[in-house]
C-alpha atoms as a PDB file:
ATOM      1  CA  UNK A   1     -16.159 -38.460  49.853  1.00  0.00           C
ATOM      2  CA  UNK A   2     -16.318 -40.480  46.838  1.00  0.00           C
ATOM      3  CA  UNK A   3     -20.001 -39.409  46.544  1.00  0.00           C
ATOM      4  CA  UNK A   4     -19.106 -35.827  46.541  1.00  0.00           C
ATOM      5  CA  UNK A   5     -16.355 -35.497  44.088  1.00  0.00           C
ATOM      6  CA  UNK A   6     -18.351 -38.066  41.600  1.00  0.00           C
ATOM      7  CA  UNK A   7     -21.630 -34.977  42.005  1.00  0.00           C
ATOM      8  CA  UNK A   8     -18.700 -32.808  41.754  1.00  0.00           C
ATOM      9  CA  UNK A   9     -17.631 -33.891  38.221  1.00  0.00           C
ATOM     10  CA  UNK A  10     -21.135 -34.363  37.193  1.00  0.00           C
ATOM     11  CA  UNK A  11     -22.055 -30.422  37.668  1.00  0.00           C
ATOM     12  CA  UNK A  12     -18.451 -29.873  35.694  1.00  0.00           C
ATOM     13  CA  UNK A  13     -19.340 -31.701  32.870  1.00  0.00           C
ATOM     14  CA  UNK A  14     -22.910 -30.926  32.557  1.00  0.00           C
ATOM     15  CA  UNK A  15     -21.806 -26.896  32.536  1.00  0.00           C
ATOM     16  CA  UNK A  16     -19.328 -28.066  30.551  1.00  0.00           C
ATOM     17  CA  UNK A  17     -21.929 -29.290  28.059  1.00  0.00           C
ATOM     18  CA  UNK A  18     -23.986 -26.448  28.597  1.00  0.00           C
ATOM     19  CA  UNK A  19     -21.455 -24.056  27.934  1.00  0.00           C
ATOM     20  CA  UNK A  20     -20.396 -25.833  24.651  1.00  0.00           C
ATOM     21  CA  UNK A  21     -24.414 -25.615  23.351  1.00  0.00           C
ATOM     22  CA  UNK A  22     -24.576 -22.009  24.133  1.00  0.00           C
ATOM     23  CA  UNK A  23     -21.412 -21.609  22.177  1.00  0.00           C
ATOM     24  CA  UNK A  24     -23.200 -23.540  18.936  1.00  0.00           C
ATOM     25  CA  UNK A  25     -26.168 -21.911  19.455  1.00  0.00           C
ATOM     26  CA  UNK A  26     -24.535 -18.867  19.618  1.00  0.00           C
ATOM     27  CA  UNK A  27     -22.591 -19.495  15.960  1.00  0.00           C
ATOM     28  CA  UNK A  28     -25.595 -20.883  14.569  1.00  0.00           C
ATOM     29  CA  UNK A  29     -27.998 -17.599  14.819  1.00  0.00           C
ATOM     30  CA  UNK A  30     -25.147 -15.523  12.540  1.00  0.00           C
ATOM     31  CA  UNK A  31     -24.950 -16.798   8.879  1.00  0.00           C
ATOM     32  CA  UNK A  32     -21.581 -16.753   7.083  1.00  0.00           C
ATOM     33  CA  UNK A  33     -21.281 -13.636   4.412  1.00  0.00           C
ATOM     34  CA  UNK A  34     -19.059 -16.119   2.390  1.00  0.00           C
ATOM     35  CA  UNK A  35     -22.293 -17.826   1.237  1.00  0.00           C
ATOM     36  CA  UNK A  36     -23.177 -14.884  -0.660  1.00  0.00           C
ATOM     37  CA  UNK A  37     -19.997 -13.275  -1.056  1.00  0.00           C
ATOM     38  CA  UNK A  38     -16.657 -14.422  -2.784  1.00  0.00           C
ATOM     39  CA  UNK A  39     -14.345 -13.841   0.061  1.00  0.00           C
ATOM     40  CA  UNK A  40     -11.150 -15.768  -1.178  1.00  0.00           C
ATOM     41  CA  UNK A  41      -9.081 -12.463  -2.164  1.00  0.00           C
ATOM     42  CA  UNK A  42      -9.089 -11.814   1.386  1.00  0.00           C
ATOM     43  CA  UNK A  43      -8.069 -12.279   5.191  1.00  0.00           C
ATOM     44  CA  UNK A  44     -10.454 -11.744   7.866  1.00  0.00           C
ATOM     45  CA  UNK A  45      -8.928  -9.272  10.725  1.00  0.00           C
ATOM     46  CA  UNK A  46     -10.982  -9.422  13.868  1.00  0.00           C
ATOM     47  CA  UNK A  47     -10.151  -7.749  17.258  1.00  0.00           C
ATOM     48  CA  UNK A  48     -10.292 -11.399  19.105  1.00  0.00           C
ATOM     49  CA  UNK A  49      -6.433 -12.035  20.565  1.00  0.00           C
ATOM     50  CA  UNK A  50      -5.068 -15.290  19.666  1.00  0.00           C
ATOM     51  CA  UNK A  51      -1.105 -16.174  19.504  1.00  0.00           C
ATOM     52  CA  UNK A  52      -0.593 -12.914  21.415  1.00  0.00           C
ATOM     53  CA  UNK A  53      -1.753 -11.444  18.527  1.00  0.00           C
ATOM     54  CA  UNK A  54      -5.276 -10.725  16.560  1.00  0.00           C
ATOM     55  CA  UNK A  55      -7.806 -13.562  15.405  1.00  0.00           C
ATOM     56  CA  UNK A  56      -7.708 -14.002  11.149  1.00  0.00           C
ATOM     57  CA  UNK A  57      -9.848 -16.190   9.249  1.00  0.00           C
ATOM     58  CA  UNK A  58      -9.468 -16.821   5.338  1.00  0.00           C
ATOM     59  CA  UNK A  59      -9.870 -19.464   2.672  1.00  0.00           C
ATOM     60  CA  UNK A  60     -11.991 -21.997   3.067  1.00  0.00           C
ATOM     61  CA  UNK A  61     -12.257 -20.987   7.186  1.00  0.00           C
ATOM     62  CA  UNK A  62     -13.649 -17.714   6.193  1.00  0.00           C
ATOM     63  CA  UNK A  63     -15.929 -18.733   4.014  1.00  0.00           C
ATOM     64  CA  UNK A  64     -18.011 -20.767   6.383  1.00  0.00           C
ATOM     65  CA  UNK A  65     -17.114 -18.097   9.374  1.00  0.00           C
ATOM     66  CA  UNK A  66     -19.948 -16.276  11.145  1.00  0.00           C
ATOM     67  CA  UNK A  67     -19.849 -14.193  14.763  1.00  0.00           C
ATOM     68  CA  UNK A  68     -21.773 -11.363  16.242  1.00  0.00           C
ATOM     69  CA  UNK A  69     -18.332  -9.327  14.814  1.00  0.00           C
ATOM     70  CA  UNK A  70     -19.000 -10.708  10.751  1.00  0.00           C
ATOM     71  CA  UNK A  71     -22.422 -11.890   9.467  1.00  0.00           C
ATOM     72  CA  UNK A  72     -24.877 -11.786   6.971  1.00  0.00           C
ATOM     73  CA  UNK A  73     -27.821  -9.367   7.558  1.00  0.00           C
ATOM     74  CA  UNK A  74     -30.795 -11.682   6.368  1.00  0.00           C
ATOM     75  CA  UNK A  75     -33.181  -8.577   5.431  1.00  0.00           C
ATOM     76  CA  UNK A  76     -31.113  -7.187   2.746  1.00  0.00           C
ATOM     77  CA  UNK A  77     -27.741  -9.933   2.294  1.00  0.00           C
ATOM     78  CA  UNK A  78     -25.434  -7.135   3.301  1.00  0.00           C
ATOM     79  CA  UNK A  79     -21.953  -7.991   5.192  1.00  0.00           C
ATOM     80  CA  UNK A  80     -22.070  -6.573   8.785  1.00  0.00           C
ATOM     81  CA  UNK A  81     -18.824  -5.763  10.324  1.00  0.00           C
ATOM     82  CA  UNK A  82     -18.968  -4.523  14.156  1.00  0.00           C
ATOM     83  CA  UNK A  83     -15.922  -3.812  15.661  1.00  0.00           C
ATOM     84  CA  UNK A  84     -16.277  -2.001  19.812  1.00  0.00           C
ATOM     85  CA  UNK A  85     -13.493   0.344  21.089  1.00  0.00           C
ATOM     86  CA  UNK A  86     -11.884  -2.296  23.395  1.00  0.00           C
ATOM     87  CA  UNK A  87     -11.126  -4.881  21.218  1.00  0.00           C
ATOM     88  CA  UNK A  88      -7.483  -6.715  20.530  1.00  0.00           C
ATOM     89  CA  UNK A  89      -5.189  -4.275  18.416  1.00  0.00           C
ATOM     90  CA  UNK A  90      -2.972  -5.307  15.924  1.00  0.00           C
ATOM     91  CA  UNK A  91       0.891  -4.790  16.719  1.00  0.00           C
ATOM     92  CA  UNK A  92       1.891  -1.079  16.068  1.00  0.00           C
ATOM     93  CA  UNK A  93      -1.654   0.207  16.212  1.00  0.00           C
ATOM     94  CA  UNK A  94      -3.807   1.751  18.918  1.00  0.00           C
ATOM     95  CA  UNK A  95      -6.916   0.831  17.469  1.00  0.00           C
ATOM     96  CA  UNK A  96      -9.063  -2.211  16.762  1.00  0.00           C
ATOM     97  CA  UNK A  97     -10.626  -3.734  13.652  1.00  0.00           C
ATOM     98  CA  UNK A  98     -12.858  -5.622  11.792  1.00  0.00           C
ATOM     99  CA  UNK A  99     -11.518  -6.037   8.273  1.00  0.00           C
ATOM    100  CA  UNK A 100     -10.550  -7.405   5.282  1.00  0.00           C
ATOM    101  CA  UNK A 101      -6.947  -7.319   4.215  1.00  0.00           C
ATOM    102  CA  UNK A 102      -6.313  -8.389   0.106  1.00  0.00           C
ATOM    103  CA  UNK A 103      -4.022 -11.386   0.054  1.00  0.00           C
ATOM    104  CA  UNK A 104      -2.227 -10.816  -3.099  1.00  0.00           C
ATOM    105  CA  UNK A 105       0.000  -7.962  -2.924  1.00  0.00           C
ATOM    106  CA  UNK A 106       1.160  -5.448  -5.469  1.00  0.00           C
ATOM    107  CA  UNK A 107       3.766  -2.600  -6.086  1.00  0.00           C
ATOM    108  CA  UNK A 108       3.054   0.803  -7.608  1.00  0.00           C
ATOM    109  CA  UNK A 109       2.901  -0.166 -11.546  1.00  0.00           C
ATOM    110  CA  UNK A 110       0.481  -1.255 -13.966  1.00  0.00           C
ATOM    111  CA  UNK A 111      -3.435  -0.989 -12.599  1.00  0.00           C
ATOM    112  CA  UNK A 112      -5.498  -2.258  -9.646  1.00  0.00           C
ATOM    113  CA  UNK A 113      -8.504  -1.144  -8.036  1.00  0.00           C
ATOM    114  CA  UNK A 114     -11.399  -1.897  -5.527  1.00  0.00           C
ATOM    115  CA  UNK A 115     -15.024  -1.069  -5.731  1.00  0.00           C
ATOM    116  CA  UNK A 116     -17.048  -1.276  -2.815  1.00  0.00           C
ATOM    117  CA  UNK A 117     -21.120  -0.130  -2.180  1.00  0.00           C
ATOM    118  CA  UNK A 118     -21.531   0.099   1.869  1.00  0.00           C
ATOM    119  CA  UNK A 119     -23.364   1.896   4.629  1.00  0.00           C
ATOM    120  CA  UNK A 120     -21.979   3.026   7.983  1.00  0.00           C
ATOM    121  CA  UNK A 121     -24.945   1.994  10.385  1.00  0.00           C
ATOM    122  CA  UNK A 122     -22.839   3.365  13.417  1.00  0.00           C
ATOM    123  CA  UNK A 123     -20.076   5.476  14.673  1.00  0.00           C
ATOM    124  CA  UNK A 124     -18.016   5.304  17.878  1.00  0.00           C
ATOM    125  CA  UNK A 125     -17.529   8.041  20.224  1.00  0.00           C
ATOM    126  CA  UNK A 126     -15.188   9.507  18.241  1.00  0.00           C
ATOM    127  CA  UNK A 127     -17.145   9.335  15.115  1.00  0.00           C
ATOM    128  CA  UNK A 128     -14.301   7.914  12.642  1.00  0.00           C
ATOM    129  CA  UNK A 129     -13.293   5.216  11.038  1.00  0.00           C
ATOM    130  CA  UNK A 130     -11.328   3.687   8.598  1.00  0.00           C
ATOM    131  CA  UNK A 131     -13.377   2.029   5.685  1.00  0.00           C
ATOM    132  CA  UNK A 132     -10.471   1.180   2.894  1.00  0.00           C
ATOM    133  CA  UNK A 133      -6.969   1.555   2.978  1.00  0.00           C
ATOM    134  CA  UNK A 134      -4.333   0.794   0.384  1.00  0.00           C
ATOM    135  CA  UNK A 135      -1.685  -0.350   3.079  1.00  0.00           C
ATOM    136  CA  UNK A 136       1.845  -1.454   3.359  1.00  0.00           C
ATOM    137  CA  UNK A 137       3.742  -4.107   5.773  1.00  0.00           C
ATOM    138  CA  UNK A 138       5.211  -1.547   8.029  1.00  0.00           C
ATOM    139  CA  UNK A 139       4.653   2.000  10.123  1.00  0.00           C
ATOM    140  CA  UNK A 140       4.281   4.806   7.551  1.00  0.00           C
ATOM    141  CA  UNK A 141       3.400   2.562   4.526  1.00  0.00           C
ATOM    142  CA  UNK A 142      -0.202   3.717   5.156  1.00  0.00           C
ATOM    143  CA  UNK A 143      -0.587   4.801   0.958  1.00  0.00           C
ATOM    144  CA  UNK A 144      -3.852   5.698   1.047  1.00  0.00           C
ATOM    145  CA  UNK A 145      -6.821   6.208   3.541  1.00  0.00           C
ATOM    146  CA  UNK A 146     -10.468   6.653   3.048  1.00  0.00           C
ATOM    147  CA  UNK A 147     -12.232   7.837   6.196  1.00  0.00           C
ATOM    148  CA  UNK A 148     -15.659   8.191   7.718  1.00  0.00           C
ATOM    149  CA  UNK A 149     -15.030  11.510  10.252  1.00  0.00           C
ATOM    150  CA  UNK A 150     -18.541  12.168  11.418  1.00  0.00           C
ATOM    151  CA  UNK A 151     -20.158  12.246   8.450  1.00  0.00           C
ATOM    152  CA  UNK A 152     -17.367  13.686   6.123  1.00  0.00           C
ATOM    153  CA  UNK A 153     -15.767  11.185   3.534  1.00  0.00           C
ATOM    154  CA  UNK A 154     -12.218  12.131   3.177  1.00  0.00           C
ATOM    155  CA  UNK A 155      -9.127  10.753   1.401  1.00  0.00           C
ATOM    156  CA  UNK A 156      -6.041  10.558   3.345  1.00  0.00           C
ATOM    157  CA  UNK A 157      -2.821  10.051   1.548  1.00  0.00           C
ATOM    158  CA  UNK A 158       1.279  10.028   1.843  1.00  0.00           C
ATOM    159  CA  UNK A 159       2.925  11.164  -1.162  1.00  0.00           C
ATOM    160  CA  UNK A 160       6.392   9.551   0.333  1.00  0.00           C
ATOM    161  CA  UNK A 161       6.333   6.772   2.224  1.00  0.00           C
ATOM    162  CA  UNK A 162       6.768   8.148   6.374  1.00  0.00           C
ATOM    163  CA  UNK A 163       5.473  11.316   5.726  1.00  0.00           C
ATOM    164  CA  UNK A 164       2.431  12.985   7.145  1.00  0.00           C
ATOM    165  CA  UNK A 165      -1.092  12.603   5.592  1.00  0.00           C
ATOM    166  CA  UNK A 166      -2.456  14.881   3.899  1.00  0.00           C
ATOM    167  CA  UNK A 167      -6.220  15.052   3.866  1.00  0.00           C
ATOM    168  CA  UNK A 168      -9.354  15.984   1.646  1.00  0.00           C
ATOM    169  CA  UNK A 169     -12.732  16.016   2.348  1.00  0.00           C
ATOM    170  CA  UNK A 170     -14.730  14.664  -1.026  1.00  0.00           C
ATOM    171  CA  UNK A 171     -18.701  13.702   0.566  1.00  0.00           C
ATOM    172  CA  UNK A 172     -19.990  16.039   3.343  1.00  0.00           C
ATOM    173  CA  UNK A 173     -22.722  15.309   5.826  1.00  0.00           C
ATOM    174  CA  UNK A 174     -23.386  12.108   4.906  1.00  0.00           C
ATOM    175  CA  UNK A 175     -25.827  10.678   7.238  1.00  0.00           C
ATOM    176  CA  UNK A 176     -25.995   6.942   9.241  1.00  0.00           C
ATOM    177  CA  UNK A 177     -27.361   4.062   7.414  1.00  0.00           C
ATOM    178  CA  UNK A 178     -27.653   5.678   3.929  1.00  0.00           C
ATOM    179  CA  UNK A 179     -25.721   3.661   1.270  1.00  0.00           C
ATOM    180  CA  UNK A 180     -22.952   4.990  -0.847  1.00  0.00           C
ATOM    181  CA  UNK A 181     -20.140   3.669  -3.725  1.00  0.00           C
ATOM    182  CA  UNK A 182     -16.429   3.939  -3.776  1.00  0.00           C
ATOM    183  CA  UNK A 183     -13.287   3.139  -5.743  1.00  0.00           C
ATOM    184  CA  UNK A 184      -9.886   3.402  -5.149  1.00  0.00           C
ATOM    185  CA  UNK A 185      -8.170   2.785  -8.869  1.00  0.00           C
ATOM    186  CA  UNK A 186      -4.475   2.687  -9.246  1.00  0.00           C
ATOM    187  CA  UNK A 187      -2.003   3.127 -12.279  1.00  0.00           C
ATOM    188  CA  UNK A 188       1.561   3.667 -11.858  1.00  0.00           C
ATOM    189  CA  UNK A 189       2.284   5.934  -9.519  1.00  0.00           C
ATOM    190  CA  UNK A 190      -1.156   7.950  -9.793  1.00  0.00           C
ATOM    191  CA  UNK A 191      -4.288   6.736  -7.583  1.00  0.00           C
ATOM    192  CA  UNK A 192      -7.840   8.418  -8.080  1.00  0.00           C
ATOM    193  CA  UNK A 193     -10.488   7.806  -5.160  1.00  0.00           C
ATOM    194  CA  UNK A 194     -13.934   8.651  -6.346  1.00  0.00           C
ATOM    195  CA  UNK A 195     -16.787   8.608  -3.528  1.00  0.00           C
ATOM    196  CA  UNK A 196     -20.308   8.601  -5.417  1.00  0.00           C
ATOM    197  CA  UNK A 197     -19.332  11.233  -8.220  1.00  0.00           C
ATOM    198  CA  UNK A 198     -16.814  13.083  -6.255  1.00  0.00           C
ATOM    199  CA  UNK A 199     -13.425  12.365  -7.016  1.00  0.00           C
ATOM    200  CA  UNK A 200      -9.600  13.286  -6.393  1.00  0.00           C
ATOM    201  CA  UNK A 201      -6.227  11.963  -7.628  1.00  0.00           C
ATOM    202  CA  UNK A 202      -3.273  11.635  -6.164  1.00  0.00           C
ATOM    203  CA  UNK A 203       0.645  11.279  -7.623  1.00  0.00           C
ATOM    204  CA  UNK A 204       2.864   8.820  -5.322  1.00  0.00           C
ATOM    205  CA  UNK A 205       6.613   9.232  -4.931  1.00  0.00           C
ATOM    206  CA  UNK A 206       9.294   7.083  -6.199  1.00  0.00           C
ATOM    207  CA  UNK A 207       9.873   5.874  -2.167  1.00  0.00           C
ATOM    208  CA  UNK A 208       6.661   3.612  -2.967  1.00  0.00           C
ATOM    209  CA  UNK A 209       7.837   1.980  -6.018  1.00  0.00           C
ATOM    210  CA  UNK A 210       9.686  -0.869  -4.023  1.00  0.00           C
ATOM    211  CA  UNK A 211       7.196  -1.032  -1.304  1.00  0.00           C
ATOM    212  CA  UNK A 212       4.600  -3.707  -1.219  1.00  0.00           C
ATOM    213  CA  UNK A 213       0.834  -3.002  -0.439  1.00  0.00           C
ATOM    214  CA  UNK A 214      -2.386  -4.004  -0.645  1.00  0.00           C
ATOM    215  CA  UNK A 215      -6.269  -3.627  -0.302  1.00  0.00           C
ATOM    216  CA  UNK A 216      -8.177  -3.177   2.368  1.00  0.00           C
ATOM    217  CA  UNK A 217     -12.127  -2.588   3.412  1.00  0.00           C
ATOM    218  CA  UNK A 218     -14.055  -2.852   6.451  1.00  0.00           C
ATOM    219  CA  UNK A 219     -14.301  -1.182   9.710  1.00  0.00           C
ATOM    220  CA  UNK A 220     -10.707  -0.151  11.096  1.00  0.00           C
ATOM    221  CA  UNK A 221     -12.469   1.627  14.771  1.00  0.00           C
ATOM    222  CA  UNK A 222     -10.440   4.784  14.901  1.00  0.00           C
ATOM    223  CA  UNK A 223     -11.960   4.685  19.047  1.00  0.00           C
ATOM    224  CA  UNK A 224     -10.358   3.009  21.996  1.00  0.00           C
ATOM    225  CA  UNK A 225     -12.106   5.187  24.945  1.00  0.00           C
ATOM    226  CA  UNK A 226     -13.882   3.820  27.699  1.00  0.00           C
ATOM    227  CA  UNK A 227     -16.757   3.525  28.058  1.00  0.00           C
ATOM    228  CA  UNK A 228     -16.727   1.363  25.456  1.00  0.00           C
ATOM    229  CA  UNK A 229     -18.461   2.332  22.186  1.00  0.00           C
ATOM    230  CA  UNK A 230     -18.452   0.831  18.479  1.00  0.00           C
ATOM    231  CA  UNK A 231     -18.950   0.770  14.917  1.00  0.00           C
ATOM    232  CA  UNK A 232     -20.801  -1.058  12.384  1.00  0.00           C
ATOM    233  CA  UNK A 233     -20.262  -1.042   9.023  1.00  0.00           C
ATOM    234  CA  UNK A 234     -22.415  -2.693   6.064  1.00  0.00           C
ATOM    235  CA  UNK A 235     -21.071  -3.967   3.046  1.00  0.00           C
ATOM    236  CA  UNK A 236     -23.385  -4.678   0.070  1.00  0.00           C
ATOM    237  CA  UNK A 237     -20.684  -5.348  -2.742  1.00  0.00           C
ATOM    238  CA  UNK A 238     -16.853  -5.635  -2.703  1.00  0.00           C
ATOM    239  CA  UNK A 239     -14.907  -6.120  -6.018  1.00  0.00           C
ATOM    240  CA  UNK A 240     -11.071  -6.506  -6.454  1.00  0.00           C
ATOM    241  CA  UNK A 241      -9.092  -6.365  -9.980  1.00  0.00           C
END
């Protein structure tokens, strides 16, 4: 008997051990985009549970983080973010992401903005998703939303905080993989998007002027059919002021 359970916890801990090598191994094939990229404006959202809620990463975790959801393509440096339709939501949404949320928050006065140069590289089943946002802390503090919808760049916004977006289409037929620039530049109450050389401005209500929001950039899956599909998104620059 004694010979049997000693066998027994030698095959535990050698799986054990080959289970924690695989994991390494795994880790070690992705390389961190914080070594090319100054990630310390930002939390890492990924659509991993933990804490009965989502896996984050940021500060000095993020900048040495690396998985098959957030890497570093080594052909041309560009930030991958993958994000598949059945991944861990975030409480209040129906959908899962892979994206980075701005850490310093802001109200509706004086000027910020975010520039970002990025390719999507593939669409879910439902072709759309969610590649910057300027976002509030609750339901219907979604500001601003810049969309991929099969192609189509459009701006979603909510002139009053709650009410129903409004949308615009600014790039048409914009195909996979091909890259292309954006900014989202705020003053006051008054925030122009401009998608390559296409632009539109919106005017905000006074309902926003005591909300606080923020940036954010990435791949927000706007999918959560089975059978399970996914995005990826590539990020060549990101810029925050």
């Amino acid at each position: 008997m004694k010979t049997i359970i000693k066998n027994h916890l030698s095959i535990s801990l050698l799986l054990f051990l080959i289970g924690m090598t695989s994991a390494v191994n795994a880790q070690e094939k992705y390389i961190a985009p914080g070594t090319k990229f100054d990630l310390t404006p930002f939390t890492l959202q990924l659509p991993l549970e933990q804490n009965s809620s989502i896996m984050q990463k940021k500060g000095k975790e993020l900048a040495k983080y690396s998985s098959n959801y957030f890497y570093l393509d080594p052909k041309d440096q560009s930030m991958h973010l993958f994000c598949k339709s059945d991944g861990t939501t975030t409480k209040g949404s129906h959908f899962p992401r892979t994206e980075l949320r701005e850490i310093n928050e802001w109200h509706f006065a004086g000027q910020h903005e975010m520039s970002v140069k990025l390719a999507v590289l593939q669409q879910p089943s439902s072709g759309k998703i969610i590649i910057g946002q300027i976002h509030g802390h609750t339901k219907g503090t979604e500001a601003a939303k810049l969309w991929w919808n099969n192609g189509d760049l459009q701006i979603g916004f909510k002139k009053e905080v709650n009410d129903k977006e409004q949308r615009f289409t600014l790039l048409k037929n914009v195909p996979l993989n091909q890259v292309f620039s954006y900014t989202i530049s705020q003053s006051d109450h008054t925030v122009t998007v401009t998608v390559n050389d296409q632009s539109q401005t919106f005017t905000f209500g006074d309902s926003w002027t005591s909300e606080s929001v923020y940036f954010k950039v990435g791949n927000y899956l706007q999918d959560n059919s089975k059978p399970v599909t996914s995005g990826l998104i590539a990020v060549y620059s990101v810029t925050i002021k």
